[in-house]
N, C-alpha and C. Protein backbone atom coordinates (compact mmCIF):
# COMPACT_ATOMS: atom_id res chain seq x y z
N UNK A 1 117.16 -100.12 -32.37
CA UNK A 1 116.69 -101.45 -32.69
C UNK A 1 115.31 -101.36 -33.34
N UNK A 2 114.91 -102.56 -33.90
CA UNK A 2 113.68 -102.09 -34.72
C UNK A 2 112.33 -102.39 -33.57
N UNK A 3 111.58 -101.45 -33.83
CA UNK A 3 110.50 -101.68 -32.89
C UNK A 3 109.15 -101.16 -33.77
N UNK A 4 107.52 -102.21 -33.62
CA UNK A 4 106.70 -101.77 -33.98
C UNK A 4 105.48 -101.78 -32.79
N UNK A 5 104.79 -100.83 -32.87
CA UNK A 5 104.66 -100.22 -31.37
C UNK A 5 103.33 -99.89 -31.91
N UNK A 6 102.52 -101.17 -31.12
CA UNK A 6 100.61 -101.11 -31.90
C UNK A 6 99.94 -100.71 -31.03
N UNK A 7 99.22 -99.22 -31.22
CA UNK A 7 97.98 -98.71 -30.23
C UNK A 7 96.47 -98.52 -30.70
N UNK A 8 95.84 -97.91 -29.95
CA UNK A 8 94.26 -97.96 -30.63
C UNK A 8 93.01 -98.83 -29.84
N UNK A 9 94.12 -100.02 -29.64
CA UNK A 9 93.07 -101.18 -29.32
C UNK A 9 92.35 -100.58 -27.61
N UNK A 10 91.00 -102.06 -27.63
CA UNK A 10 90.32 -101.05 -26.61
C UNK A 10 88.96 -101.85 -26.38
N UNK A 11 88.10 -101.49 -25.88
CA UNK A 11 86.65 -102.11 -25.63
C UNK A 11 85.30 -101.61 -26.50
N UNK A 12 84.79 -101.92 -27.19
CA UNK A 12 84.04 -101.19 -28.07
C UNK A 12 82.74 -102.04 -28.26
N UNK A 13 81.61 -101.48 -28.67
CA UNK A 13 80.32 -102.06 -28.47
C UNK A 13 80.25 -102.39 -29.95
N UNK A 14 79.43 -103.47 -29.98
CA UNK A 14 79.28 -103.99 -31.56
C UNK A 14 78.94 -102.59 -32.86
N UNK A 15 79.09 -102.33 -33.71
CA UNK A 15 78.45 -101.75 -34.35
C UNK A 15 79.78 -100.55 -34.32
N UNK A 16 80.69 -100.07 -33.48
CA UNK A 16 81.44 -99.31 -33.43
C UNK A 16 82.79 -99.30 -34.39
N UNK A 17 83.68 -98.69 -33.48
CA UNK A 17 84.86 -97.93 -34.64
C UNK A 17 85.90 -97.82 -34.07
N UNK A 18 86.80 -98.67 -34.33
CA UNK A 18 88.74 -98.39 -33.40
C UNK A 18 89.50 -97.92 -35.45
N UNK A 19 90.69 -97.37 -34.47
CA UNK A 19 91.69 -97.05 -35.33
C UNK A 19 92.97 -97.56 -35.04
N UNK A 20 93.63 -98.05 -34.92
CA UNK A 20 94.72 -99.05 -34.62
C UNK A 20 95.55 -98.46 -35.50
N UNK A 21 97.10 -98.05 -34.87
CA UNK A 21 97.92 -97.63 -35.03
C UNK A 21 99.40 -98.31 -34.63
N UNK A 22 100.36 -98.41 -35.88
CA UNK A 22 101.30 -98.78 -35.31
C UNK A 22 102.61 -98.50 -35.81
N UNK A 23 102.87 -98.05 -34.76
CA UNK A 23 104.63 -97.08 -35.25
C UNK A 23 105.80 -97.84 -35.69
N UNK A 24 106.29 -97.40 -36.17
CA UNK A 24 107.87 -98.13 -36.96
C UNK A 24 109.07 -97.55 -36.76
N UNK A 25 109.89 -98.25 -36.37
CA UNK A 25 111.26 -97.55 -36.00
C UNK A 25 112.43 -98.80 -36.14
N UNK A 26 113.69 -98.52 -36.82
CA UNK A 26 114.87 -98.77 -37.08
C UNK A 26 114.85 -99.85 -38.25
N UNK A 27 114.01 -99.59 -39.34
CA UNK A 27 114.21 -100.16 -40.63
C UNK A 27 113.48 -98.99 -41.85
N UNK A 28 113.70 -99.31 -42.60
CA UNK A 28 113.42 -98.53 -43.93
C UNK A 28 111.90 -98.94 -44.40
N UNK A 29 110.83 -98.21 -43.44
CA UNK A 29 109.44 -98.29 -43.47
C UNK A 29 109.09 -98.27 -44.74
N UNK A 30 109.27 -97.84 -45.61
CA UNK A 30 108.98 -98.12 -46.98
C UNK A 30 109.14 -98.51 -47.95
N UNK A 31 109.75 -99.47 -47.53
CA UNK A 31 110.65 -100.64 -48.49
C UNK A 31 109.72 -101.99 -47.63
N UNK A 32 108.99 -101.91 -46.93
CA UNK A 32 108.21 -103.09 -46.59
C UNK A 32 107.05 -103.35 -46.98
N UNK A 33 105.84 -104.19 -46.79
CA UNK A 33 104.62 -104.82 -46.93
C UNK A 33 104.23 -104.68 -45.73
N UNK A 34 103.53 -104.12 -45.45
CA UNK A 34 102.79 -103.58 -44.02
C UNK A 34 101.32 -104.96 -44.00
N UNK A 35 101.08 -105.49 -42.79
CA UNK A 35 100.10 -106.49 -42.53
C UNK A 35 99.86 -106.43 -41.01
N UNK A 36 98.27 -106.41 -41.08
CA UNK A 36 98.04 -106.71 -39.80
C UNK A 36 97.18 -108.51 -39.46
N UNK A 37 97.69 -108.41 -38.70
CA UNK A 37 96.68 -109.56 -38.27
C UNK A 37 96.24 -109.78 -36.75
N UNK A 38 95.03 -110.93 -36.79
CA UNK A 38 94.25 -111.18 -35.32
C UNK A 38 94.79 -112.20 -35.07
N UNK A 39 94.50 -112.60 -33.78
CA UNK A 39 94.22 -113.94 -33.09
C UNK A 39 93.11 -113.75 -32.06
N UNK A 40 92.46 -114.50 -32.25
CA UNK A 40 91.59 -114.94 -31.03
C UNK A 40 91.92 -116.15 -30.26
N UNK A 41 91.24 -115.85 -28.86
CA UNK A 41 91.69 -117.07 -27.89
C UNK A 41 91.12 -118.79 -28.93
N UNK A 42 92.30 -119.27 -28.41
CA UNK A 42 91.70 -120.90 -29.03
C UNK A 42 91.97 -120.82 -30.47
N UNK A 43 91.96 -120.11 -31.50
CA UNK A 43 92.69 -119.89 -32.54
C UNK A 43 93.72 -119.23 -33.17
N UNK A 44 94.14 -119.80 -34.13
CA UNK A 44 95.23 -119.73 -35.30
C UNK A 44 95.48 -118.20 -35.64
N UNK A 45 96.35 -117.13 -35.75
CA UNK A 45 96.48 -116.27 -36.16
C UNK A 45 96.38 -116.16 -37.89
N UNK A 46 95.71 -115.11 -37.91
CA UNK A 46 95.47 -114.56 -39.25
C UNK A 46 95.33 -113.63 -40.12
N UNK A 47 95.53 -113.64 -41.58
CA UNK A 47 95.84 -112.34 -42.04
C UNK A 47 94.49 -111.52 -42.09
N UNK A 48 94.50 -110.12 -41.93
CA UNK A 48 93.47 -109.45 -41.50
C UNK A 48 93.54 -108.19 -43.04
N UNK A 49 94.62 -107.90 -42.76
CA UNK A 49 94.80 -106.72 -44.23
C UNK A 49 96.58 -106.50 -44.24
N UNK A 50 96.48 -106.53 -45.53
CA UNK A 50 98.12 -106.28 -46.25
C UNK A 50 98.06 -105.34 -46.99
N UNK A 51 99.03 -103.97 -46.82
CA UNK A 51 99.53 -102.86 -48.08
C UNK A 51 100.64 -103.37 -48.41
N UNK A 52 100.63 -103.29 -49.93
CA UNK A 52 102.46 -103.47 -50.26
C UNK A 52 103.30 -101.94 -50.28
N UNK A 53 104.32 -102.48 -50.39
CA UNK A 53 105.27 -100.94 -50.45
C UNK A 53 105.44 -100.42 -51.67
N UNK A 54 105.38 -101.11 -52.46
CA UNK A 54 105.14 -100.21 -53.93
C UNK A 54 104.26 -99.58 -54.81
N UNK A 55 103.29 -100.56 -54.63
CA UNK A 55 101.86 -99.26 -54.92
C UNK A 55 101.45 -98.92 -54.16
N UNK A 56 100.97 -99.73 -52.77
CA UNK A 56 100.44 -99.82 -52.04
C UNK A 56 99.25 -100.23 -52.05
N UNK A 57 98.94 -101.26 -53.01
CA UNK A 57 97.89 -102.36 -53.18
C UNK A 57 97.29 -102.87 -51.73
N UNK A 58 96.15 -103.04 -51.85
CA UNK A 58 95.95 -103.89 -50.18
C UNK A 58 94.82 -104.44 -50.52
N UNK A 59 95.11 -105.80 -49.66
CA UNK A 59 94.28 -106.93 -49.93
C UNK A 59 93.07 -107.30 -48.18
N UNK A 60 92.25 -107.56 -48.98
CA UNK A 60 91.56 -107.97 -47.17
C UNK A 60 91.08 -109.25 -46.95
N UNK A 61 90.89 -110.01 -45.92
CA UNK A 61 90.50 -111.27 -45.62
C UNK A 61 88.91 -110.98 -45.90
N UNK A 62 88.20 -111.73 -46.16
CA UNK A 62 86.90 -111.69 -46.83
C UNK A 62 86.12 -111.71 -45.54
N UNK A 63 86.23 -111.83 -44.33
CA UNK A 63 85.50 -111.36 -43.11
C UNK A 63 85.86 -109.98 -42.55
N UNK A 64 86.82 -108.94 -43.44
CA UNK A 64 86.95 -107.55 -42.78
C UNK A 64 86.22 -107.04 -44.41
N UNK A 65 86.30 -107.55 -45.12
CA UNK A 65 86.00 -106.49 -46.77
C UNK A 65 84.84 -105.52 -46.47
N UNK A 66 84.86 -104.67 -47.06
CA UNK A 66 84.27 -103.50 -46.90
C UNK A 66 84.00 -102.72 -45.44
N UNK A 67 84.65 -103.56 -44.15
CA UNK A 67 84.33 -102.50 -42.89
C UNK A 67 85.87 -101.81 -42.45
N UNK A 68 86.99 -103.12 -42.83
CA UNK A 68 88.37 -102.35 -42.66
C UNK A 68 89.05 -101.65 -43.56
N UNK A 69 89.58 -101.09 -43.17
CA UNK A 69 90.70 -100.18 -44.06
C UNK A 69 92.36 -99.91 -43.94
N UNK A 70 93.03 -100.88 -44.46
CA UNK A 70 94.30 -100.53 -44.12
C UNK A 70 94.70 -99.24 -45.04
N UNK A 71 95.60 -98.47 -43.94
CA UNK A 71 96.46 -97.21 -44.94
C UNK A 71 97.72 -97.27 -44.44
N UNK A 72 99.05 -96.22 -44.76
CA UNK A 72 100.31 -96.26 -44.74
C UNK A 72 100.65 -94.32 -44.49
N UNK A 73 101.38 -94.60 -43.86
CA UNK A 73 102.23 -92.87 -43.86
C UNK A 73 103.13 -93.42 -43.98
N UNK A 74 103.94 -93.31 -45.19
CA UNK A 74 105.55 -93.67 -44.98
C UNK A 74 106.91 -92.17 -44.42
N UNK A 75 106.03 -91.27 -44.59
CA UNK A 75 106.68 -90.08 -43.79
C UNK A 75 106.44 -90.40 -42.43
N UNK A 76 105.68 -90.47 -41.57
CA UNK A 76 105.39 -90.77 -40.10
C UNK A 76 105.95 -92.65 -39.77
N UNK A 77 106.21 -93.09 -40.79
CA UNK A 77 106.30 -94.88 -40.62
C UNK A 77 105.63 -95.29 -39.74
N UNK A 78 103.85 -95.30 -40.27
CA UNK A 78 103.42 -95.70 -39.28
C UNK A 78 101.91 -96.05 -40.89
N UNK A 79 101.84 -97.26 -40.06
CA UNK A 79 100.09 -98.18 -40.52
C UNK A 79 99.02 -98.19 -39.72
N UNK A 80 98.07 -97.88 -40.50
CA UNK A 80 96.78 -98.07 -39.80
C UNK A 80 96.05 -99.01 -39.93
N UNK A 81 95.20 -99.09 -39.39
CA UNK A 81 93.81 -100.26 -39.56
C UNK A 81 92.56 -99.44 -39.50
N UNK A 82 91.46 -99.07 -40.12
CA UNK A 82 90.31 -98.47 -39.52
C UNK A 82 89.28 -99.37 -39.12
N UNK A 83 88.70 -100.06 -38.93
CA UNK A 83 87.92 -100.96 -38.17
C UNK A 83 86.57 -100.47 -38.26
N UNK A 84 85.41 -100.93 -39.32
CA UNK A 84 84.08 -99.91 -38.65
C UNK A 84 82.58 -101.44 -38.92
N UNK A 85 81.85 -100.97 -37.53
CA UNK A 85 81.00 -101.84 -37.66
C UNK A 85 81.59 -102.87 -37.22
N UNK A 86 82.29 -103.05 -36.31
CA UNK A 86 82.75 -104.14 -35.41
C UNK A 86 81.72 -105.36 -35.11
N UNK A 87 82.00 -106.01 -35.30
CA UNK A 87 81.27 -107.33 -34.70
C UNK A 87 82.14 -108.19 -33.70
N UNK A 88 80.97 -108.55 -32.35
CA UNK A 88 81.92 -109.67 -31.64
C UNK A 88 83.15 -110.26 -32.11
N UNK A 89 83.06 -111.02 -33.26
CA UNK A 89 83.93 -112.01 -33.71
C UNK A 89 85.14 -111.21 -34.69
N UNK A 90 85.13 -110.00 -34.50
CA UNK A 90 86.49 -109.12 -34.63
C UNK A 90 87.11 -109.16 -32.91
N UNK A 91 86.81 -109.48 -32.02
CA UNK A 91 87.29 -109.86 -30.79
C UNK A 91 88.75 -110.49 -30.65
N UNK A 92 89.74 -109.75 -30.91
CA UNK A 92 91.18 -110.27 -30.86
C UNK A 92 92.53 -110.07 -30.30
N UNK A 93 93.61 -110.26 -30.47
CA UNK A 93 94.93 -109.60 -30.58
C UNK A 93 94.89 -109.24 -31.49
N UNK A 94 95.61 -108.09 -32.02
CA UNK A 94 95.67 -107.56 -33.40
C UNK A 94 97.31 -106.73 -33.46
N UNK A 95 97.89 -107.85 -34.37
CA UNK A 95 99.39 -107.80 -34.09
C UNK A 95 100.08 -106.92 -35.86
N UNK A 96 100.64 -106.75 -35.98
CA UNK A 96 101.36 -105.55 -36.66
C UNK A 96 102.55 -106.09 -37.38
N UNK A 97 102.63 -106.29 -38.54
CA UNK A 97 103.38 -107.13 -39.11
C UNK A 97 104.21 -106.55 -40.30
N UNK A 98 106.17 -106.17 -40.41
CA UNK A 98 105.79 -106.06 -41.66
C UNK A 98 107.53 -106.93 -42.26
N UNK A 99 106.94 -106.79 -43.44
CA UNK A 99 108.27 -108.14 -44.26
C UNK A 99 108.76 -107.47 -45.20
N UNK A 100 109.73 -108.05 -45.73
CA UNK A 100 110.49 -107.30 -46.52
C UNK A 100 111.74 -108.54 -47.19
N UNK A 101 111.80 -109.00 -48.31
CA UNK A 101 112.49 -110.33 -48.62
C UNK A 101 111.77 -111.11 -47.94
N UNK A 102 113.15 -111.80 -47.15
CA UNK A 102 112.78 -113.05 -45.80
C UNK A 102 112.90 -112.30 -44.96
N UNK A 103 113.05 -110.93 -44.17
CA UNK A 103 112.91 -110.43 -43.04
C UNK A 103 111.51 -109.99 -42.68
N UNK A 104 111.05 -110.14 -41.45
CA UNK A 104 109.60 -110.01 -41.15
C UNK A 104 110.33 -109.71 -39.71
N UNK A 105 109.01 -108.79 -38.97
CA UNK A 105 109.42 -108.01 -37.74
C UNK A 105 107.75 -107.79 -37.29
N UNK A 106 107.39 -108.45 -35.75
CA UNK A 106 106.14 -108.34 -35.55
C UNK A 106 106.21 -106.91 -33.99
N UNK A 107 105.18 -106.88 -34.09
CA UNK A 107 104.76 -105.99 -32.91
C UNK A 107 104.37 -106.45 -31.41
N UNK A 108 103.75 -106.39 -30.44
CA UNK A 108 103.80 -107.05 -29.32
C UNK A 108 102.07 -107.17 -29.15
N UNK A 109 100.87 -106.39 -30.13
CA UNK A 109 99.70 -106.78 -30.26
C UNK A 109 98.85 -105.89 -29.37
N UNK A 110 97.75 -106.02 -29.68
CA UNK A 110 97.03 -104.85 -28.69
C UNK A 110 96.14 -105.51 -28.80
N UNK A 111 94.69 -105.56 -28.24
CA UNK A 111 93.71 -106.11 -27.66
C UNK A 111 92.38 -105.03 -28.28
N UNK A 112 91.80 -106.09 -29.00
CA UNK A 112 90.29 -105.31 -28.99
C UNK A 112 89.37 -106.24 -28.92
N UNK A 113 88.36 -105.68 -28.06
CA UNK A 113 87.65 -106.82 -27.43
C UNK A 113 85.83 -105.35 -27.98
N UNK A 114 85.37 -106.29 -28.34
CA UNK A 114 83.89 -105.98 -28.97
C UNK A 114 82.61 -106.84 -28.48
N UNK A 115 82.35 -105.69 -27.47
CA UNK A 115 80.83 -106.31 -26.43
C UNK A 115 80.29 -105.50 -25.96
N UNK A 116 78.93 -105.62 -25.83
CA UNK A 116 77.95 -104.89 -25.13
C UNK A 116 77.95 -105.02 -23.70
């Protein structure tokens, strides 16, 4: 069955560095658009960073530009996030997303929480 399986997340002091990882299993990992996104308590989920599957273009929400980094292994089917210079208000779920047509398949989210 298809499963995406997000690790990394964690407790980290402002100014720091997670790597968020998330595995892919029972679809054709590279034929998708890989996306991650947050939620924080009390708000709306949102897009955080998108690779596409054909160049692998990636776009960022203008509150991660220049500290995140999405990448892709399509041999391992697995996406990253690099995260650097964390600030409080990166404080989220951070859920694992990827689409393909109209099929989309999310992950179950992992938790990073950024405090002193």
């Amino acid at each position: 069955q298809v499963q995406l399986v997000e690790s990394g997340g964690g407790l980290v002091q402002p100014g720091g560095s997670l790597r968020l990882s998330c595995a892919a299993s029972g679809f054709t990992f590279r034929w998708y658009t890989m996306n991650w996104y947050r939620q924080a308590p009390g708000k709306e989920r949102e897009l955080v960073a998108t690779m596409a599957s054909a160049d692998g273009t990636s776009n960022y929400a203008d509150s991660v530009k220049g500290r995140f980094t999405i990448s892709r292994d399509n041999a391992k089917n697995t996406v990253y996030l690099q995260m650097n210079s964390l600030k409080p208000e990166d404080t989220a779920v951070y859920y694992c997303n990827a689409v393909w047509s109209r099929i989309d398949y999310w992950g179950q989210g992992t938790q990073v929480t950024v405090s002193s």
